[in-house]
C-alpha atoms as a PDB file:
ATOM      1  CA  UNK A   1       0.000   0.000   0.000  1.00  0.00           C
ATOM      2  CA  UNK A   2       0.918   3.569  -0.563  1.00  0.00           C
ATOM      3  CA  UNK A   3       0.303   6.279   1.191  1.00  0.00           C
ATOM      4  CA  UNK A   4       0.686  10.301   0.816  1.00  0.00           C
ATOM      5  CA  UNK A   5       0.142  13.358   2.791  1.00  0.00           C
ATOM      6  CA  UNK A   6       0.996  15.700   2.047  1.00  0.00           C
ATOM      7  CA  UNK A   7      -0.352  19.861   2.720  1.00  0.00           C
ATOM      8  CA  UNK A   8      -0.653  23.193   0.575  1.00  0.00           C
ATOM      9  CA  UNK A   9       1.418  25.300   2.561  1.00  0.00           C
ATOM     10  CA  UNK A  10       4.540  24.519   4.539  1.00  0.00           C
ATOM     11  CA  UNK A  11       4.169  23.735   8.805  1.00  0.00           C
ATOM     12  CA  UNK A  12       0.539  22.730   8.560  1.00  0.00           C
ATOM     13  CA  UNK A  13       1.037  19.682  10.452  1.00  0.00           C
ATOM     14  CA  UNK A  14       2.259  16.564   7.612  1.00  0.00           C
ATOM     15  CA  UNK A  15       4.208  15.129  10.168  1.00  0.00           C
ATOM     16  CA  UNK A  16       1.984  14.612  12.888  1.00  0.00           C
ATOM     17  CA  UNK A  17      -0.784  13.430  10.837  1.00  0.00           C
ATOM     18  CA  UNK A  18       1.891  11.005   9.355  1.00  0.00           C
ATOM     19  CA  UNK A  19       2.921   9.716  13.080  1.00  0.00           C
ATOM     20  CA  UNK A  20      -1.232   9.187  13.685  1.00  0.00           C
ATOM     21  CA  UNK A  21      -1.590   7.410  10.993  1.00  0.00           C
ATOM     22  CA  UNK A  22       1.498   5.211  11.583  1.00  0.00           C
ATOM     23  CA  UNK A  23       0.457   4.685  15.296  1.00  0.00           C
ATOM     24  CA  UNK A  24      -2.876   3.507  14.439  1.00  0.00           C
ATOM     25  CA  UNK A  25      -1.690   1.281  12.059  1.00  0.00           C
ATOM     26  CA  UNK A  26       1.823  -0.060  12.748  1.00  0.00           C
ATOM     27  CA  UNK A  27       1.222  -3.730  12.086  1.00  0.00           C
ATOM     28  CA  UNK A  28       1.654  -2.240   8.210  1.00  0.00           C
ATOM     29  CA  UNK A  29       4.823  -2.362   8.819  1.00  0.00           C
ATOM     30  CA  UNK A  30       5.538   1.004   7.212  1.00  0.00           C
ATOM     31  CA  UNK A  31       8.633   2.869   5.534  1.00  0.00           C
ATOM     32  CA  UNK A  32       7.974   6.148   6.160  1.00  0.00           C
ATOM     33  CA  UNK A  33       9.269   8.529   3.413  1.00  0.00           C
ATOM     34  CA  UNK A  34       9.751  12.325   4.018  1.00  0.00           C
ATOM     35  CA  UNK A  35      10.782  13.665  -0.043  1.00  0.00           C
ATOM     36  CA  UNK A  36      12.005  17.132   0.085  1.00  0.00           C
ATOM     37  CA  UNK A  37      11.946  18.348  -3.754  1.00  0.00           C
ATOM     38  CA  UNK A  38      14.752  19.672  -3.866  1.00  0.00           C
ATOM     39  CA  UNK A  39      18.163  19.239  -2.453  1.00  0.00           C
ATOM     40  CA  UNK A  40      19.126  21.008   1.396  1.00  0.00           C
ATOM     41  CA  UNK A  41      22.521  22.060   1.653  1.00  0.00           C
ATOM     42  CA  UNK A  42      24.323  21.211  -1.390  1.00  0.00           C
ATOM     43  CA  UNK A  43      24.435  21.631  -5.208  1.00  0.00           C
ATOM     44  CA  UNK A  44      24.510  17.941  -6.036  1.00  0.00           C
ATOM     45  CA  UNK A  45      22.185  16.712  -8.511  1.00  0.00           C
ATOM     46  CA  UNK A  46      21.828  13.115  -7.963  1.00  0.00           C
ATOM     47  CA  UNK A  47      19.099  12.300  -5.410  1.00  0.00           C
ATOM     48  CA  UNK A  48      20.118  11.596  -1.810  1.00  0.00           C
ATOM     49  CA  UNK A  49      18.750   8.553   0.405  1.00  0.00           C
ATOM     50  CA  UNK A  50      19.458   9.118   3.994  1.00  0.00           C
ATOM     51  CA  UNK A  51      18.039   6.307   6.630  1.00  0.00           C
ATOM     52  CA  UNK A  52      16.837   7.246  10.341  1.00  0.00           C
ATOM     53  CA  UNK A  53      17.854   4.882  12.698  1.00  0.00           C
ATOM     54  CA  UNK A  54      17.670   6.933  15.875  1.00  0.00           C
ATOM     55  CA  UNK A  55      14.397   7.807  17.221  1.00  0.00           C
ATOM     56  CA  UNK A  56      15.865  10.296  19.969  1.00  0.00           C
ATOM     57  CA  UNK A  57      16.499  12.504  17.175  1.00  0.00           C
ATOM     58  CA  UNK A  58      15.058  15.862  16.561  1.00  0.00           C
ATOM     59  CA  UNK A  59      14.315  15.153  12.741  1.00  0.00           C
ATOM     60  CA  UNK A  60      10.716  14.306  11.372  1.00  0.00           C
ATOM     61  CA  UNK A  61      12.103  10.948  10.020  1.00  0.00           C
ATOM     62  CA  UNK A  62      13.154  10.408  13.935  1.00  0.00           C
ATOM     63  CA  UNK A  63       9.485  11.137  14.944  1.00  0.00           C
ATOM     64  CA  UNK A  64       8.166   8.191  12.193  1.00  0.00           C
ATOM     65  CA  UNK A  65      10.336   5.713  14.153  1.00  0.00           C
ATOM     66  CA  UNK A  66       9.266   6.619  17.475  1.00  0.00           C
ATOM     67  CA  UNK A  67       5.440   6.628  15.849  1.00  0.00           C
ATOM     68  CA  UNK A  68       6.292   3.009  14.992  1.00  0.00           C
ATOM     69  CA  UNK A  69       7.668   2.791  11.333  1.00  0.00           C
ATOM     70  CA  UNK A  70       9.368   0.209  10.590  1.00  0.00           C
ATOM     71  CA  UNK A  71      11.898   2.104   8.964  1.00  0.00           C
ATOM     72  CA  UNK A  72      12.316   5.781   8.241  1.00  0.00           C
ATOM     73  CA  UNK A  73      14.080   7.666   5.015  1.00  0.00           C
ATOM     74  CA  UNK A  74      14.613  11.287   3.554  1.00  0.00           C
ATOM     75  CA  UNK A  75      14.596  11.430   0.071  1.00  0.00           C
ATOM     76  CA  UNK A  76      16.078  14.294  -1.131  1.00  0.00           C
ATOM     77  CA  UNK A  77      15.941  14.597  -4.754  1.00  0.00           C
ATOM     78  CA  UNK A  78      15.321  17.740  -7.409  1.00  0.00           C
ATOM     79  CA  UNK A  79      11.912  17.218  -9.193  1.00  0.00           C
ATOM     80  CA  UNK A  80      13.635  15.887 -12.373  1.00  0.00           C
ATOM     81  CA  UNK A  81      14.976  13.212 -11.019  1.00  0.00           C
ATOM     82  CA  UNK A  82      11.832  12.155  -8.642  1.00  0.00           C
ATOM     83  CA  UNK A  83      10.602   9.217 -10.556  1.00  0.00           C
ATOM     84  CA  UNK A  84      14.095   7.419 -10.725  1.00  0.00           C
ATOM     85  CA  UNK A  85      14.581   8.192  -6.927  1.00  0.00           C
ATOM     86  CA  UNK A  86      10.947   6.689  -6.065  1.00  0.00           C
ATOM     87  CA  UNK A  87      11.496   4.128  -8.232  1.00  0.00           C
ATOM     88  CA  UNK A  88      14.767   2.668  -6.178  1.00  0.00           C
ATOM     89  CA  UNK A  89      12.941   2.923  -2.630  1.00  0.00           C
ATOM     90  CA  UNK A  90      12.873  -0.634  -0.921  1.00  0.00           C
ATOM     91  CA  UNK A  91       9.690  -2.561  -1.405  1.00  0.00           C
ATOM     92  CA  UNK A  92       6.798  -2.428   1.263  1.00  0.00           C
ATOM     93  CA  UNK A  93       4.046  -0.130   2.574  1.00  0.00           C
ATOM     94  CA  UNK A  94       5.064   3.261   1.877  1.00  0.00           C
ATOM     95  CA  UNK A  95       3.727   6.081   3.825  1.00  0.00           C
ATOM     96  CA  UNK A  96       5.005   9.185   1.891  1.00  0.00           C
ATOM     97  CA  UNK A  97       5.360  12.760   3.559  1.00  0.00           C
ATOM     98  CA  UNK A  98       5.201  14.576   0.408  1.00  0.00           C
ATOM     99  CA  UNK A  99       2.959  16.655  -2.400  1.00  0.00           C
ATOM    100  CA  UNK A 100       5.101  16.669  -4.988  1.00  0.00           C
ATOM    101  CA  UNK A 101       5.743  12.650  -5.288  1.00  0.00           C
ATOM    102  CA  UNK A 102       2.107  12.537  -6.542  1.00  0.00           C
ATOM    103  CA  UNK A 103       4.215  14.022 -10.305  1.00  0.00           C
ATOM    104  CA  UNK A 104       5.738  10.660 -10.320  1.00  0.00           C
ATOM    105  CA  UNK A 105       2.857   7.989  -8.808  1.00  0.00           C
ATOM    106  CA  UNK A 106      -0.494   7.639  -7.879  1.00  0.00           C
ATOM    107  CA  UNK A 107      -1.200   5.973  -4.307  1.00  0.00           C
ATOM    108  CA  UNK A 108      -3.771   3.716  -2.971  1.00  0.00           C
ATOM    109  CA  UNK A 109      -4.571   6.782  -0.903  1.00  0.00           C
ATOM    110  CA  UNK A 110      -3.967  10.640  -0.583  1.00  0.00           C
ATOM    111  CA  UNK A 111      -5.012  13.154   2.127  1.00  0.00           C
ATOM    112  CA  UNK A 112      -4.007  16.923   1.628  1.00  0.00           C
ATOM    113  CA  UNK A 113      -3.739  18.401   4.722  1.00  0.00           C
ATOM    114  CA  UNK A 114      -5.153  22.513   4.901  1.00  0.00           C
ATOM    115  CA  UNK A 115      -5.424  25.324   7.234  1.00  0.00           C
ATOM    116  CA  UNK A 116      -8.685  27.774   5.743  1.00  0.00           C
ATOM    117  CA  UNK A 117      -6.541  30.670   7.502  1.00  0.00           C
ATOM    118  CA  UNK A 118      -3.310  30.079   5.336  1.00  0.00           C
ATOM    119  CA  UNK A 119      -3.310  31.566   2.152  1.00  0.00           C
ATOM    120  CA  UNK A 120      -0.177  30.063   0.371  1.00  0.00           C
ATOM    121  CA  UNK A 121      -0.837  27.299  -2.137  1.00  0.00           C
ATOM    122  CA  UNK A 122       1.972  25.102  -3.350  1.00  0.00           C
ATOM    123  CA  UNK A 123       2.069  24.965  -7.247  1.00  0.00           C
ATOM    124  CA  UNK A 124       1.506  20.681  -6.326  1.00  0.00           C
ATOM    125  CA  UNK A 125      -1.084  20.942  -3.876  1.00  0.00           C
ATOM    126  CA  UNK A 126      -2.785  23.112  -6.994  1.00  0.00           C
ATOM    127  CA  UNK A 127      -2.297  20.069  -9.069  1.00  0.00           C
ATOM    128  CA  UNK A 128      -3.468  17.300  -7.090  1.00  0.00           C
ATOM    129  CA  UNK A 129      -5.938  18.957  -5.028  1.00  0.00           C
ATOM    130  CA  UNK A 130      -8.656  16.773  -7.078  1.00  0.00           C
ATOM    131  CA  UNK A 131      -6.762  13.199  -6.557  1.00  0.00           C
ATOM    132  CA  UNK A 132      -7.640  13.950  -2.422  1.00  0.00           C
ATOM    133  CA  UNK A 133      -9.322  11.004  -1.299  1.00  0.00           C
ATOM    134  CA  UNK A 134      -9.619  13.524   2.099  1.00  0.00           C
ATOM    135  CA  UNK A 135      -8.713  16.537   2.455  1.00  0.00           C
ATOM    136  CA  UNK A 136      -8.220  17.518   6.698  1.00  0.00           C
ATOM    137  CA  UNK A 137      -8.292  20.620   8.671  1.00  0.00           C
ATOM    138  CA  UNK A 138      -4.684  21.371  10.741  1.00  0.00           C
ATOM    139  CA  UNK A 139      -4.424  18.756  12.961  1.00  0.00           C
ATOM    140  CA  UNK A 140      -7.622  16.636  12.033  1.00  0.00           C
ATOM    141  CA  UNK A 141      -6.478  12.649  11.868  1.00  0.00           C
ATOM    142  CA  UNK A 142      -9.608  10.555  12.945  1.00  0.00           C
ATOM    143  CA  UNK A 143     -11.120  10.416   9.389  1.00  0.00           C
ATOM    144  CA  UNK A 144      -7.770   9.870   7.898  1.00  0.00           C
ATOM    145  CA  UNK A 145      -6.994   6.829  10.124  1.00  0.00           C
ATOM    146  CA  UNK A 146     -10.744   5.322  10.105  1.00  0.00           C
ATOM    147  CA  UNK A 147     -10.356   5.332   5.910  1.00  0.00           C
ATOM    148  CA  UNK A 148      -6.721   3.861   6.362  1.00  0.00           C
ATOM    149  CA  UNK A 149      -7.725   1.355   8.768  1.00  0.00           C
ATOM    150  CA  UNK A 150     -10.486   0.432   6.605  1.00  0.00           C
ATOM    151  CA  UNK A 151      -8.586  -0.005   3.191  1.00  0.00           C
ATOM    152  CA  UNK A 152      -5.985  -2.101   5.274  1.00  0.00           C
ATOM    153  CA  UNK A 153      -8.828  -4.309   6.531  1.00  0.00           C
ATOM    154  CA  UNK A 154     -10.057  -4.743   3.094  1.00  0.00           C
ATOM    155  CA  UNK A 155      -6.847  -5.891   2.328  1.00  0.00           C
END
């Protein structure tokens, strides 16, 4: 299964709804996937795949593994090369911390996190604002988990 949240703005809350969802459904064994679009600190080009292995840590990949992920990655990677990044992730139920990945794959499910007071739109959250299978308020997660617990069930 794959999962994305992702938001329209920036610090509307993607990680915690990603730990609530993890928590409430850890026997998926998930590999929780934060993509930043664009490289942090550096003018490389090629993607970079860094794992979390510390949960202590003050990183939102740190925060998946103390939610319960299985494992935890940051993918950073310019948009250009997206799809070839996304394509070498390890195999297994992804739960994706992104808006952007949706230019490169379609999940089993998407919610687009919002706040009605923040004005800023992402050019992606533009794009894929009609793929939402929910779209939550800041800090909303009990729909989001009853419709992942649900497609999980179905199997």
């Amino acid at each position: 299964m794959i999962v994305v949240v992702g938001s329209h703005s920036r610090k509307l809350g993607k990680t915690t709804t990603v730990c609530a969802l993890i928590r409430a459904t850890a026997a998926a064994r998930w590999i929780a996937i934060k993509i930043s679009p664009h490289r942090h600190g550096g003018s490389g080009v090629e993607p970079l795949l860094i794992e979390q292995t510390d949960p202590s840590q003050d990183t939102d990949t740190a925060r998946f593994l103390a939610a319960g992920a299985e494992r935890a990655l940051w993918l950073r990677s310019r948009p250009e090369c997206l799809r070839g990044a996304v394509a070498k992730l390890p195999p297994g139920n992804w739960i994706i911390e992104s808006t952007s990945v949706l230019d490169v794959l379609r999940p089993d499910l998407f919610f687009l996190v919002s706040d009605p007071g923040v004005a800023d739109w992402k050019d992606s959250a533009r794009r894929h604002l009609t793929h939402a299978d929910l779209v939550l308020t800041t800090g909303e997660t009990d729909r989001a988990v009853e419709l992942l617990q649900g497609r999980l069930r179905a199997g």
